[in-house]
Every structure is written in structure tokens, then in C-alpha cells.
Protein backbone atom coordinates (compact mmCIF):
# COMPACT_ATOMS: atom_id res chain seq x y z
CA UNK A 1 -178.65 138.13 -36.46
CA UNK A 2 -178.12 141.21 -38.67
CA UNK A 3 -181.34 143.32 -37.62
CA UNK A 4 -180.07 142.16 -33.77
CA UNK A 5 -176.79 144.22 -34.14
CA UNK A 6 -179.24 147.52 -35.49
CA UNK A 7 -178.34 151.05 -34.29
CA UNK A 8 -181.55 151.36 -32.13
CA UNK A 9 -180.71 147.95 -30.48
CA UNK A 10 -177.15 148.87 -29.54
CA UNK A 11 -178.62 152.06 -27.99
CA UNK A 12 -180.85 150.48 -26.05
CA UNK A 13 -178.13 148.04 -24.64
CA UNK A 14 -175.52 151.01 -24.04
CA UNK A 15 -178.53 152.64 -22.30
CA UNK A 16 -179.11 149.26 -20.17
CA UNK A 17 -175.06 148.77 -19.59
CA UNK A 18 -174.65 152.39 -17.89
CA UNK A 19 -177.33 152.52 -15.60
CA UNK A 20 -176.64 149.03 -14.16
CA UNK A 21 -172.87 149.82 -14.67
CA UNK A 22 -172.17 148.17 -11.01
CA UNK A 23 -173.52 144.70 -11.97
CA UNK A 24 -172.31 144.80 -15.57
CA UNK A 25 -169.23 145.18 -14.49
CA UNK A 26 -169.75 142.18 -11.96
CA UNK A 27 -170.74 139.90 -15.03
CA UNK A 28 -168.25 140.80 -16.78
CA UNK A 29 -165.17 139.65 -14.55
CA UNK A 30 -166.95 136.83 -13.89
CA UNK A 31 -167.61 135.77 -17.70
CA UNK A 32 -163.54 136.84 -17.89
CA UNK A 33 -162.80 134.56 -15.23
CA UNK A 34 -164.38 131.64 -16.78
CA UNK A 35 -162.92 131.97 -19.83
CA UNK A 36 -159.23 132.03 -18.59
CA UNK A 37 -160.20 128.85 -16.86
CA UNK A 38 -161.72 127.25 -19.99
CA UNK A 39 -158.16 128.33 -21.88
CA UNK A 40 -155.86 127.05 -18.61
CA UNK A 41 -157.67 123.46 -18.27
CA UNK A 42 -157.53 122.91 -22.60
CA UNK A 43 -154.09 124.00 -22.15
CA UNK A 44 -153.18 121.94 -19.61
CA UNK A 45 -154.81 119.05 -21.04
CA UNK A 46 -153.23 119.69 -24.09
CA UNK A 47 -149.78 119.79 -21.89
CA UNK A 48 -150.39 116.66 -20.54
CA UNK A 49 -151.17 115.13 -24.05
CA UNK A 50 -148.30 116.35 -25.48
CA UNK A 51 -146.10 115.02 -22.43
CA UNK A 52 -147.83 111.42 -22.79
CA UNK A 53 -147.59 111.37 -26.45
CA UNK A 54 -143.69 112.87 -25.74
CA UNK A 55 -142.70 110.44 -23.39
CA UNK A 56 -144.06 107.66 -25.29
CA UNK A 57 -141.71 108.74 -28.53
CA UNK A 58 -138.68 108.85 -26.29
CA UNK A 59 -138.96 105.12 -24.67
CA UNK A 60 -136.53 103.48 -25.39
CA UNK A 61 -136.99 99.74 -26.54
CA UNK A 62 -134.11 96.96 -25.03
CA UNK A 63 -133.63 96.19 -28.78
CA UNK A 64 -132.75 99.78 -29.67
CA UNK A 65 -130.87 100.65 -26.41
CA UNK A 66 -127.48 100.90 -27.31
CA UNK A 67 -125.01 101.72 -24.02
CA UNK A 68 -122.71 105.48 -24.01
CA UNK A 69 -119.22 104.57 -25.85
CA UNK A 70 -117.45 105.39 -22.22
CA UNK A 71 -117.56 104.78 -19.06
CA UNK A 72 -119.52 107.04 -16.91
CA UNK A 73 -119.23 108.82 -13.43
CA UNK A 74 -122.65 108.98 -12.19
CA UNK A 75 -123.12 107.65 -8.58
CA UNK A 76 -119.37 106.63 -8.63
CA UNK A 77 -119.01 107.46 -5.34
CA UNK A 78 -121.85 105.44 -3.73
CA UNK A 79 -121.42 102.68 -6.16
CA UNK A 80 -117.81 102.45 -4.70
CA UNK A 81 -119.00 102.47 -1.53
CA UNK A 82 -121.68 99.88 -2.05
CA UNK A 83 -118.95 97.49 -3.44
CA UNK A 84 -116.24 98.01 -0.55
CA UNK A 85 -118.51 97.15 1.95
CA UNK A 86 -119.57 93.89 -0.13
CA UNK A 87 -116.08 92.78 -0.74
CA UNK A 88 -115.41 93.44 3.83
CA UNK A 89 -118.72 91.38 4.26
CA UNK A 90 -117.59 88.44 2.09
CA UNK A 91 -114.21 88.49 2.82
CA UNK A 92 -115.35 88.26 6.65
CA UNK A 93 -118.55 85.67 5.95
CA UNK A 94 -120.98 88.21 6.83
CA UNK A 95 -124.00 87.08 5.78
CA UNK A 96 -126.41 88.94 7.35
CA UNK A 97 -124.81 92.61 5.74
CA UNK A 98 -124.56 90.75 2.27
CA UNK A 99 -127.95 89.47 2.11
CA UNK A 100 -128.55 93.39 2.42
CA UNK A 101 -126.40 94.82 0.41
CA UNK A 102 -127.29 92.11 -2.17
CA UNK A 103 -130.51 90.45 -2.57
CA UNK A 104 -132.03 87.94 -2.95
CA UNK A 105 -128.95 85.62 -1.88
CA UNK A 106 -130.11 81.66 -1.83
CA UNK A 107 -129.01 79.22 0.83
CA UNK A 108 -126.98 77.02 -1.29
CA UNK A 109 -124.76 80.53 -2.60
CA UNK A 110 -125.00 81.48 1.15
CA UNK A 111 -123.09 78.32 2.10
CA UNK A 112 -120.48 78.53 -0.99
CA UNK A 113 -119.50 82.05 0.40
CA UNK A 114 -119.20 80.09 3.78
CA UNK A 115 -116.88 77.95 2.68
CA UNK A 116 -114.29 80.26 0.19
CA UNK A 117 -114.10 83.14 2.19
CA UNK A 118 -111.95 80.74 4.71
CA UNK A 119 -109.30 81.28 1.96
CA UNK A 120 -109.53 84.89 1.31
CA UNK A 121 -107.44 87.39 3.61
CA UNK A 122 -109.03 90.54 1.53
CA UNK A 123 -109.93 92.24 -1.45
CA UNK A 124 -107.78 95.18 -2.91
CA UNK A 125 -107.62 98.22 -5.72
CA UNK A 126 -111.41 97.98 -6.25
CA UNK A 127 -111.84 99.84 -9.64
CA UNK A 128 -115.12 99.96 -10.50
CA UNK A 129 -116.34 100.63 -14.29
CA UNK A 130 -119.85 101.98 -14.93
CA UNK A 131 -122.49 102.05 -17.54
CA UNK A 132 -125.73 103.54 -17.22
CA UNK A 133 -129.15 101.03 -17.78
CA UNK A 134 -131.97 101.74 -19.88
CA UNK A 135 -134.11 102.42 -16.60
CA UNK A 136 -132.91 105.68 -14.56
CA UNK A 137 -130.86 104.33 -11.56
CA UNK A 138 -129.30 101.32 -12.92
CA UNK A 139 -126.25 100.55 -13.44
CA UNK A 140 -124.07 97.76 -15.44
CA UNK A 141 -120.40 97.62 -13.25
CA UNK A 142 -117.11 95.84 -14.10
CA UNK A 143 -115.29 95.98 -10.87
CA UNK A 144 -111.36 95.40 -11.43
CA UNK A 145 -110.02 94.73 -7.75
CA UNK A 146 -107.27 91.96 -6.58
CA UNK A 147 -107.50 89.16 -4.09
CA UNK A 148 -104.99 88.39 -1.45
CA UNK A 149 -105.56 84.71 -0.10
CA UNK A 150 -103.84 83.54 2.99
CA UNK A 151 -100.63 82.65 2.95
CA UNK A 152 -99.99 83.66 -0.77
CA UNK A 153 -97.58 86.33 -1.55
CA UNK A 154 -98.88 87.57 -4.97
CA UNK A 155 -102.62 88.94 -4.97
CA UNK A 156 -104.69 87.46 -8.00
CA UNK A 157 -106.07 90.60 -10.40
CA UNK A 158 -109.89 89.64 -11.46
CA UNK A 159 -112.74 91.41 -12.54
CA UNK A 160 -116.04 90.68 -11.52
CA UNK A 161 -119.66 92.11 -12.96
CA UNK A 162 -122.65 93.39 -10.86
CA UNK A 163 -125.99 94.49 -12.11
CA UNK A 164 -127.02 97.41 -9.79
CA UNK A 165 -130.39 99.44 -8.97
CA UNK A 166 -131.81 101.89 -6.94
CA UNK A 167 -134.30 100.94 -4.69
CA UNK A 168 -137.38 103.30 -3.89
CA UNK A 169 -135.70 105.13 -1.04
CA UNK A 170 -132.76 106.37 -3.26
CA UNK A 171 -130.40 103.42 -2.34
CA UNK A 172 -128.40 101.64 -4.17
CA UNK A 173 -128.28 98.02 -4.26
CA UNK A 174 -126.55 94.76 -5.92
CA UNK A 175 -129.56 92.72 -7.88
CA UNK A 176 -128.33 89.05 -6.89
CA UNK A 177 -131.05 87.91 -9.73
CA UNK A 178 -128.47 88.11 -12.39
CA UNK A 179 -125.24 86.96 -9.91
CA UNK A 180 -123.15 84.43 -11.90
CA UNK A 181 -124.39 81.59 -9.31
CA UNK A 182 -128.46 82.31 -10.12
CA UNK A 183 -127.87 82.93 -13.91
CA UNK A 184 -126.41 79.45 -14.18
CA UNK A 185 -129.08 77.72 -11.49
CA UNK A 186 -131.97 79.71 -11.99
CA UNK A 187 -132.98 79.28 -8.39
CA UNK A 188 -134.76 83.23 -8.78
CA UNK A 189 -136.72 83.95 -12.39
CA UNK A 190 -134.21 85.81 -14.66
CA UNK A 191 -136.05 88.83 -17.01
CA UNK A 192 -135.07 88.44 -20.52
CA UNK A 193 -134.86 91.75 -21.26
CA UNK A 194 -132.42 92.42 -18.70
CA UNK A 195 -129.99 89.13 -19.72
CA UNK A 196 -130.49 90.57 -22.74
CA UNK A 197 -128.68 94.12 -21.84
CA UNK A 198 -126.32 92.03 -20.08
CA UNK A 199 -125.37 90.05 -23.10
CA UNK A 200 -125.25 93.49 -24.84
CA UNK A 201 -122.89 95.02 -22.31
CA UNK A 202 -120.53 92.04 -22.14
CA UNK A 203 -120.53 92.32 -26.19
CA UNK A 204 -119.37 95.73 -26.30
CA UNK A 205 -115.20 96.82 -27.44
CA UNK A 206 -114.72 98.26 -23.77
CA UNK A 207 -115.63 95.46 -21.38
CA UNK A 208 -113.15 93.09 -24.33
CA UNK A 209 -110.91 95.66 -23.77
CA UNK A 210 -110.90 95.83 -19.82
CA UNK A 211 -110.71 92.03 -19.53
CA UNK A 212 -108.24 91.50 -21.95
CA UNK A 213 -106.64 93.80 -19.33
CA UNK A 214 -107.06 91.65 -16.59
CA UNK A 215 -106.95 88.42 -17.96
CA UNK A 216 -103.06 89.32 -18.91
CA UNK A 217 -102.44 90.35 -15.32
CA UNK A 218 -104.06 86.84 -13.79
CA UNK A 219 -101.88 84.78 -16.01
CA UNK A 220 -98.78 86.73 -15.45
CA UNK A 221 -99.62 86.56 -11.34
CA UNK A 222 -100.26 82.72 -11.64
CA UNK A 223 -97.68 81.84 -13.54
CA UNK A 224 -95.11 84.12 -11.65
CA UNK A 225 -96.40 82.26 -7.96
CA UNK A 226 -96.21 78.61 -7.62
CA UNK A 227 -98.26 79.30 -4.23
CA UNK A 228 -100.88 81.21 -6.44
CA UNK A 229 -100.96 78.55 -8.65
CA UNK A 230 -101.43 76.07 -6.17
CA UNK A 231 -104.50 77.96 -4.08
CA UNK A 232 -106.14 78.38 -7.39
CA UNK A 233 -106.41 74.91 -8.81
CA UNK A 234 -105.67 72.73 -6.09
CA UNK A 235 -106.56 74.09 -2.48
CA UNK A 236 -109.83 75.70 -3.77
CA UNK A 237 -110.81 73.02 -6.23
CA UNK A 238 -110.37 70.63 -3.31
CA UNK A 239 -112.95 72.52 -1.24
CA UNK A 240 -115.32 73.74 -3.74
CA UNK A 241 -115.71 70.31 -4.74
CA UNK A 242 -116.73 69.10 -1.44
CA UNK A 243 -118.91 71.96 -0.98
CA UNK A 244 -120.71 71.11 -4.12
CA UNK A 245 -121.20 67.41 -3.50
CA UNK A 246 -122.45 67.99 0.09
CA UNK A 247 -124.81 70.50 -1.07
CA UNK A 248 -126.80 69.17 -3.00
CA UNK A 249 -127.20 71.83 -5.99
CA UNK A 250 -125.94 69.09 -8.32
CA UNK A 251 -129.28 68.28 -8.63
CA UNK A 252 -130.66 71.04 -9.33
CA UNK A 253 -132.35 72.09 -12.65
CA UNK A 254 -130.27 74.05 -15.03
CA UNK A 255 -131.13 76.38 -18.07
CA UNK A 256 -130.93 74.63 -21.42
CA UNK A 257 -127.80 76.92 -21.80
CA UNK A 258 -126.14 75.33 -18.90
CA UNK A 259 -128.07 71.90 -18.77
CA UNK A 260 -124.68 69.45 -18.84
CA UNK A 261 -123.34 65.98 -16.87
CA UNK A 262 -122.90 65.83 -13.84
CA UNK A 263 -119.32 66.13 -13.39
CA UNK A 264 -119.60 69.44 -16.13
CA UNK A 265 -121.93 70.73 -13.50
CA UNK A 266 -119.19 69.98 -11.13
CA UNK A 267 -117.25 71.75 -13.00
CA UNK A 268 -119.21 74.99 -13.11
CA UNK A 269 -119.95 74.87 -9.41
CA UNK A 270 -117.08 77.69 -8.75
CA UNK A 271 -117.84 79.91 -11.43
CA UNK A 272 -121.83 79.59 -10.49
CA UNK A 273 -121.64 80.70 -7.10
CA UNK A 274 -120.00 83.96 -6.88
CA UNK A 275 -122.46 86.27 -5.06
CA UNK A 276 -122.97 89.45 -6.91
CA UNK A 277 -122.34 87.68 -10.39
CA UNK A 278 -118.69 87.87 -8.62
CA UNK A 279 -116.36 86.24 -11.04
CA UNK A 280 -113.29 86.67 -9.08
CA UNK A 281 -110.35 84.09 -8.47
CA UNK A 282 -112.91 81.93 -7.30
CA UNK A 283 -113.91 81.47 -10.34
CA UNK A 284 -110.89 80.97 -11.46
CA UNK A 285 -109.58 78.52 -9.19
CA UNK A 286 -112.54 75.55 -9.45
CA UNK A 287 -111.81 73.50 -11.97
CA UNK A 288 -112.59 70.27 -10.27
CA UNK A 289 -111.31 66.87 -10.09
CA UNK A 290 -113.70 65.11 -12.56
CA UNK A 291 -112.30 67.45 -15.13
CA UNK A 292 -108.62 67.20 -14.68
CA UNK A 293 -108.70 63.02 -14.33
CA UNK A 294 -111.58 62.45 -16.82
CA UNK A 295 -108.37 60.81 -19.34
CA UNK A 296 -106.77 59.54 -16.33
CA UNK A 297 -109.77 57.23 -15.25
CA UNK A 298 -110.60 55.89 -19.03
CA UNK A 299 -109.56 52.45 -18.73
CA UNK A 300 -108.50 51.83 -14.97
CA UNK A 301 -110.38 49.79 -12.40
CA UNK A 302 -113.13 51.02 -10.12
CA UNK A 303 -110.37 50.87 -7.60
CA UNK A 304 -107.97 53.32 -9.61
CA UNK A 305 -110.59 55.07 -10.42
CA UNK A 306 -111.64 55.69 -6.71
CA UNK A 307 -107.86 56.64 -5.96
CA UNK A 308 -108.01 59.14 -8.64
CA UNK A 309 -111.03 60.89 -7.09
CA UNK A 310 -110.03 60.75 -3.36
CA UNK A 311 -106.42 62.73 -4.67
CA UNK A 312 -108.49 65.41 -6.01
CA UNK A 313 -106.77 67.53 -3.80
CA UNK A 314 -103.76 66.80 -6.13
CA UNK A 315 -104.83 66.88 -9.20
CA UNK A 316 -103.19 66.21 -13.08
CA UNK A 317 -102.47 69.32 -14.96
CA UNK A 318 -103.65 68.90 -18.39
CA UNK A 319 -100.73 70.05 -21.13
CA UNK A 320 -100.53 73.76 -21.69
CA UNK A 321 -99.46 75.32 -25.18
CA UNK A 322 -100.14 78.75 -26.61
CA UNK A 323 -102.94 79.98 -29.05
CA UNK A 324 -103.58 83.30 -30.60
CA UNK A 325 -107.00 84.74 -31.70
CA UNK A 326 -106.89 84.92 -35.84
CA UNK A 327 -110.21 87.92 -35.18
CA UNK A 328 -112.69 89.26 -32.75
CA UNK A 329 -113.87 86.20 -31.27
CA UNK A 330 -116.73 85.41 -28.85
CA UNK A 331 -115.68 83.31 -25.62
CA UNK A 332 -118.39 81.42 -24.04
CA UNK A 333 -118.66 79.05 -21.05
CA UNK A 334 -119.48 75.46 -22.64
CA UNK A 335 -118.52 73.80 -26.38
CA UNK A 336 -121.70 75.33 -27.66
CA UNK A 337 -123.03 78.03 -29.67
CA UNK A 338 -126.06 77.90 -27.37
CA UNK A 339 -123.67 78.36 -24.36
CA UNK A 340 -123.39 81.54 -22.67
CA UNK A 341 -121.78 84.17 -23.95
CA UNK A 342 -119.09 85.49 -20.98
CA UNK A 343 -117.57 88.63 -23.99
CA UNK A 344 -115.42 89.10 -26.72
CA UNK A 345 -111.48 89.01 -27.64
CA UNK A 346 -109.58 91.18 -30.16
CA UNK A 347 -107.76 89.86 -32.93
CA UNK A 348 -104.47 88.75 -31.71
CA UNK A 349 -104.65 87.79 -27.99
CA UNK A 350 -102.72 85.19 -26.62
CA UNK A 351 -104.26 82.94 -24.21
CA UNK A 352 -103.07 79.28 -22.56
CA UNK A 353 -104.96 76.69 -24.67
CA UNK A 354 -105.72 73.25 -22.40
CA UNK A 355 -106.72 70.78 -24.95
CA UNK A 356 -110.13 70.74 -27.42
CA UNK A 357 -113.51 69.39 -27.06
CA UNK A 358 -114.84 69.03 -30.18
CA UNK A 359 -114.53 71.97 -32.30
CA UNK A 360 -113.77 74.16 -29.63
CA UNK A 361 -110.65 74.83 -27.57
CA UNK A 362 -110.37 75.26 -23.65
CA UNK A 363 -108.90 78.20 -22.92
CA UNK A 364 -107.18 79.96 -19.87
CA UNK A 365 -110.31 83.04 -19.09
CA UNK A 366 -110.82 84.15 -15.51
CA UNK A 367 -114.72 85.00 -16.34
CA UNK A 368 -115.21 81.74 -17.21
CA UNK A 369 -116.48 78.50 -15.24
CA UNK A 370 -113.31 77.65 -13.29
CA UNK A 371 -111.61 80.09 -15.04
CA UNK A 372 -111.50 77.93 -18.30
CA UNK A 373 -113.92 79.21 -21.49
CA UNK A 374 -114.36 77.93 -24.90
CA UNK A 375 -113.28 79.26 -28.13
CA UNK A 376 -113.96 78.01 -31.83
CA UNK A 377 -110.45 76.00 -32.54
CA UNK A 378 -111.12 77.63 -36.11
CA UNK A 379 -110.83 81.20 -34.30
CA UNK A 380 -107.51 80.26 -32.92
CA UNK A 381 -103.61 79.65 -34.66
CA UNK A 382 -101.55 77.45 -32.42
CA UNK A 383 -98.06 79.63 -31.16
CA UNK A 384 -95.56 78.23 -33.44
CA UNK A 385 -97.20 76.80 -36.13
């Protein structure tokens, strides 16, 4: 290589180089051409490399997703819009707009919303609260609003939750998969890691704080309205009791979470059904007949017994008393650890206690089946003792 670079060699290549300076020249952008193309595809490559191997260090697992400490802003406006428009279509029975604006929506929740809505005049002050998902576009919402029924004065304050996503066209939409009524039926496959964000989001200090919010405001309204009151857990239990015995979802299968008797699935009927995961009043009016006589009926004749369940319309209330929360405390919807987890409760909150079942006590929570949730009793201190 060292006798190729000699002085007579280089002269005879300078020699070469000028007369055929034309197509030297040629060669020579070409040769400079391919080597910016060699550099631009390697760097490229590189680029996309480093964007893979990037991307792949910022994913996010659902274990280590942790939601923003506030409430966000993003796609406020549209998310508002998206819930108005649900609330006029199930206020008004419209099933055909709320199977859009909400899918997938089952028969058997299809003919629940049939038969509540008769009861509902409209829904008010719709507040939405929003937390972004771990995927771009989705959304975890706490909607605050308040529900005027016919021929009741006072409107009843309740806060409902919808899981929201945008669809490939840029719209938004509600995902009915993880509605109250399909998380306790399972009629459409529920994704773990999404019930697990949900459980997450339900967990966190500022959805305990915005229900302990509401759940103030329902108890004041009910117990200020006798009419209320008497829509709540007589008029609607009435109904959503026949609904739920004509219907035939009794026999459907439930999660080992919710898997109960048949008159605690009766029970959970209201609370299951709200489209949208919507635990409004609804929710908190159902508790049904085979609840509130089940100490009535020990004892009596088949005959008694059949007069106790043809007055469900008019049923016993069970004795009320006050109980405070001793810490943070989780609320969940049966006597179970394995039951679902419906969010937490700061220390001291007072809450209308309806008896115990086991070592748990029944509490007054409108997120909860029939607006009743359990609480360990060993979480709670009785008012005035």
C-alpha cells in the first residue's frame, strides 16, 4: 500500500484526473451522492432504533400507572357534551341514541332503562370530573349531577362513574363494558387491566373526597323530603323488583365477587343496571322487598309470608342509628373482603348504619347496590357510645 501512494504514482493519477477532468468530476458527485445516502439511511435507522428502544422505556405498565393528583381539563368540553346528551336520551327512553352514545348496551339493561326512566322528569348540574387513562384518549369521569323525579319537589344529588374512549374517528364514546350493570353480570368480557385502573381510580383521596361530597348532600335531600324518601325506597323498589323478576337476569351467572342468593341478587338488581356504570338515585332507591322483610318472614306461615311479599310496595324500614368511621376505610358492595370495592371514606364520616351482617355493617352509600354498602363494624364507633 506504501509503494502505491509513491510520488511517480500520484503524478501519473494527477496527470490522468486533469485530462479527463469532465468525467472525474462526474464520478466524483456521484461517489458523494452515495455516501450521503449511506450516512442518511444508518441514520435513520439508527433514528428509528432509538425511537423503538425510546418508546419501549416510556410504556407505562397498569401496575406502575399511577393517575395526576387533580383533576384535569382535557376534552372537558366534549366529554360534557357526550354526557348531556346521555342523561336527555335516558331520561326520555331513547334507546336507539344511547346504544350510540354508549356501547355495547344488553337487552336486559335496555329494558331496566325502560322501565326507571318512567320516574325520572330530568337530570340537572352535570359536573363532570376527569382523569386521564393510561392509553391516550381515555378518560376515567365522576359525573356529579342531580335527579328530579316526577312529582318530587327536592332533586336527589348522585354521582355516577363512566369509563370513556375515543374511537378511531376522534369521537368520544361511553365504554358500557365496565357500566355498573355488566361489571356485576358479566354479560360482555371485562379486561383486567382496565378493572384494575378502575379499582385504582375509585381508591384514590379525590374520588373519597368527591363522594363524601355527595353522599352528605343525598342524605340531607332524603331525609329533608318525605316524597324523596318515598320514590327512593318504595315507588322504585316496587318497580325494579318487578322488572327484575320478569326479566329473567336472576338467573344469570355472576362473578365470584358478586355470586350471592337469590334474593341478594335481587337486591343488587338496581345498582347493576345503571347504563354507563350510572350509579345515580337509581341506585340508590332499589333496595328490594326480600331485603327489608327477610326478619319479618322468619317464623310466619307461607300465607304471611306471601302477604309480606305482595306489600313490597310498602315495605318495613329497618332501624336507623348513626356510625362514624374510626380511619380511612374501604366500602364495598357485599359482607366480603372479596366483594367489590365501590372507594374509600376518611376518618370521621358519619353515615346511617342499618343493622350488621356478620362482621360488617350496612351502611347508607349512594354508590352502592341499592344505595346500601358494607363496612367492617370494627372500622366504625356507634354515635353515642
Amino acid at each position: 500500500m506504501k509503494d502505491f501512494f509513491n510520488k511517480e504514482t500520484l503524478d501519473n493519477i494527477k496527470q490522468f484526473c486533469a485530462e479527463n477532468k469532465k468525467y472525474v468530476g462526474v464520478a466524483g458527485v456521484l461517489v458523494g451522492l452515495i455516501l450521503i445516502l449511506i450516512v442518511v439511511v444508518a441514520g435513520g435507522n439508527n433514528g428509528r432504533q432509538s425511537n423503538t428502544e425510546a418508546g419501549s422505556q416510556t410504556e407505562i405498565s397498569v401496575k406502575d400507572f399511577e393517575f395526576e393528583k387533580d383533576y384535569t381539563n382535557d376534552a372537558k368540553d366534549d366529554i360534557s357534551t357526550l354526557l348531556a346528551d346521555y342523561y336527555k336520551a335516558y331520561v326520555g327512553d331513547d334507546l336507539d341514541t344511547l346504544g350510540k352514545l354508549a356501547t355495547p348496551m344488553s337487552d336486559n339493561e335496555k329494558s331496566y332503562i325502560g322501565v326507571v326512566s318512567q320516574y325520572y322528569e330530568s337530570v340537572n348540574d352535570i359536573t363532570p370530573y376527569t382523569k386521564n387513562g393510561l392509553k391516550k384518549g381515555t378518560y376515567f369521569v365522576s359525573v356529579k349531577n342531580s335527579i328530579k323525579f316526577t312529582g318530587v319537589d327536592t332533586q336527589a344529588p348522585t354521582l355516577d362513574f363512566f369509563y370513556i374512549e375515543t374511537d378511531k374517528d376522534g369521537k368520544l364514546f361511553i365504554n358500557n363494558v365496565y357500566s355498573n350493570f355488566n361489571r356485576t353480570y358479566c354479560e360482555n368480557e371485562l379486561d383486567d387491566d382496565i378493572m384494575e385502573l378502575i379499582s385504582k381510580y375509585t381508591a384514590s383521596s379525590e374520588f373519597a373526597d368527591l363522594h363524601e361530597e355527595v353522599q352528605k348532600a343525598y342524605e340531607q335531600a332524603v331525609g329533608s323530603d318525605a316524597n324523596l324518601k318515598t320514590m327512593l325506597e318504595t315507588t322504585l323498589t316496587g318497580a325494579i323488583k318487578q322488572w327484575y323478576t320478569s326479566s329473567g337476569i336472576a338467573n344469570l351467572k355472576k362473578s365470584d365477587a358478586d355470586t350471592q342468593t337469590t334474593e341478594a341478587d335481587t337486591q343488587q338488581a338496581d345498582d347493576a343496571s345503571q347504563s354507563g356504570d350510572q350509579q345515580t338515585t337509581d341506585a340508590n332507591a332499589g333496595q328490594t322487598a326480600d331485603q327489608q322483610t327477610t326478619d319479618a318472614n322468619a317464623g310466619q306461615t307461607t300465607d304471611q309470608q306471601t302477604t309480606d311479599t305482595n306489600a313490597a310496595e310498602q315495605p318495613q324500614a329497618p332501624a336507623e342509628y348513626q356510625v362514624v368511621t374510626k380511619d380511612v376505610v374501604k366500602v364495598r358492595d357485599g359482607a366480603s373482603t372479596d366483594a367489590k370495592e365501590l372507594g374509600l371514606l376518611k376518618e370521621q364520616v358519619t353515615l346511617t348504619a342499618y343493622g350488621t351482617e356478620g362482621d360488617w355493617t350496612i351502611v347508607s352509600y349512594s354508590a352502592g347496590t341499592n344505595g346500601r354498602a358494607y363496612i367492617k363494624t370494627e372500622n366504625l364507633q356507634t354515635v353515642g357510645q
